[in-house]
Protein backbone atom coordinates (compact mmCIF):
# COMPACT_ATOMS: atom_id res chain seq x y z
CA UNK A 1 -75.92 34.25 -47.09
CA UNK A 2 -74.11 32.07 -44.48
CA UNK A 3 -72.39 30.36 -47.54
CA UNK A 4 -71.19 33.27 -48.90
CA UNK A 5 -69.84 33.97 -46.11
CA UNK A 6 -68.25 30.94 -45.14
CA UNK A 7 -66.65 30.81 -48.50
CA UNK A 8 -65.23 34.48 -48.69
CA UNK A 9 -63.79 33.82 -45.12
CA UNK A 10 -62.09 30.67 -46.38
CA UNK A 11 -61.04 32.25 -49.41
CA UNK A 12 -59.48 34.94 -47.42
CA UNK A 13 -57.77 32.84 -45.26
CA UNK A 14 -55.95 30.91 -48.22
CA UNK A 15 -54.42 33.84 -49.94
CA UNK A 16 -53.07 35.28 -46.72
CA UNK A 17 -51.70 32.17 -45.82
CA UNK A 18 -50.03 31.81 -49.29
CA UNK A 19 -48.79 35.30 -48.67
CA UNK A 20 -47.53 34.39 -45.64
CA UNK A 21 -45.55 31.57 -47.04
CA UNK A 22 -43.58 33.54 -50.03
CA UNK A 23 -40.67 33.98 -47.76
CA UNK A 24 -40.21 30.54 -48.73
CA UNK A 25 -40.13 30.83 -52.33
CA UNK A 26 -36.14 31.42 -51.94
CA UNK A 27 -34.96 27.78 -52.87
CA UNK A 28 -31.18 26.56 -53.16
CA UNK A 29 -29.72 26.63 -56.01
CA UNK A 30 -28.90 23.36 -57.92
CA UNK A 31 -25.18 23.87 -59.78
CA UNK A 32 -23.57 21.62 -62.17
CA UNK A 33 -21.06 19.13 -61.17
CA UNK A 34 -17.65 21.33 -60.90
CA UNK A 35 -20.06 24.78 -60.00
CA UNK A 36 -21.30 25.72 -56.89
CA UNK A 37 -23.68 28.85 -56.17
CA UNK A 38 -22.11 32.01 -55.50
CA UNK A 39 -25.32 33.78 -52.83
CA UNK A 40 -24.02 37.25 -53.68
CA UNK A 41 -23.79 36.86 -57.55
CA UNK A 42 -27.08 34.31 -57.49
CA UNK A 43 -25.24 32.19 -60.14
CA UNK A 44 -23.43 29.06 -60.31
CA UNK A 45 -19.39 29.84 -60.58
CA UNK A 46 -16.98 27.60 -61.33
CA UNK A 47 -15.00 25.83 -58.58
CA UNK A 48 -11.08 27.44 -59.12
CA UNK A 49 -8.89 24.88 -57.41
CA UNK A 50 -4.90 26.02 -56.81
């Protein structure tokens, strides 16, 4: 019984903390060489130089 317990506590406290952490799932953005990442498009664009 105490097991159980134990166990479904732990468990518990694992998937909150995972959903606690998805917030972080927002990584930057690697671009090609030449690209860089437009945020408000959420794709790499080209780099216009005049």
């Amino acid at each position: 019984m105490i097991r159980t317990l134990i166990c479904a506590v732990a468990l518990s406290c694992s998937a909150s903390v995972a959903l606690a952490c998805s917030g972080h799932s927002k990584q930057t953005q690697s671009c090609a060489p030449g690209t860089y990442w437009d945020s408000e498009a959420q794709t790499c664009a080209k780099i216009v130089n005049s």
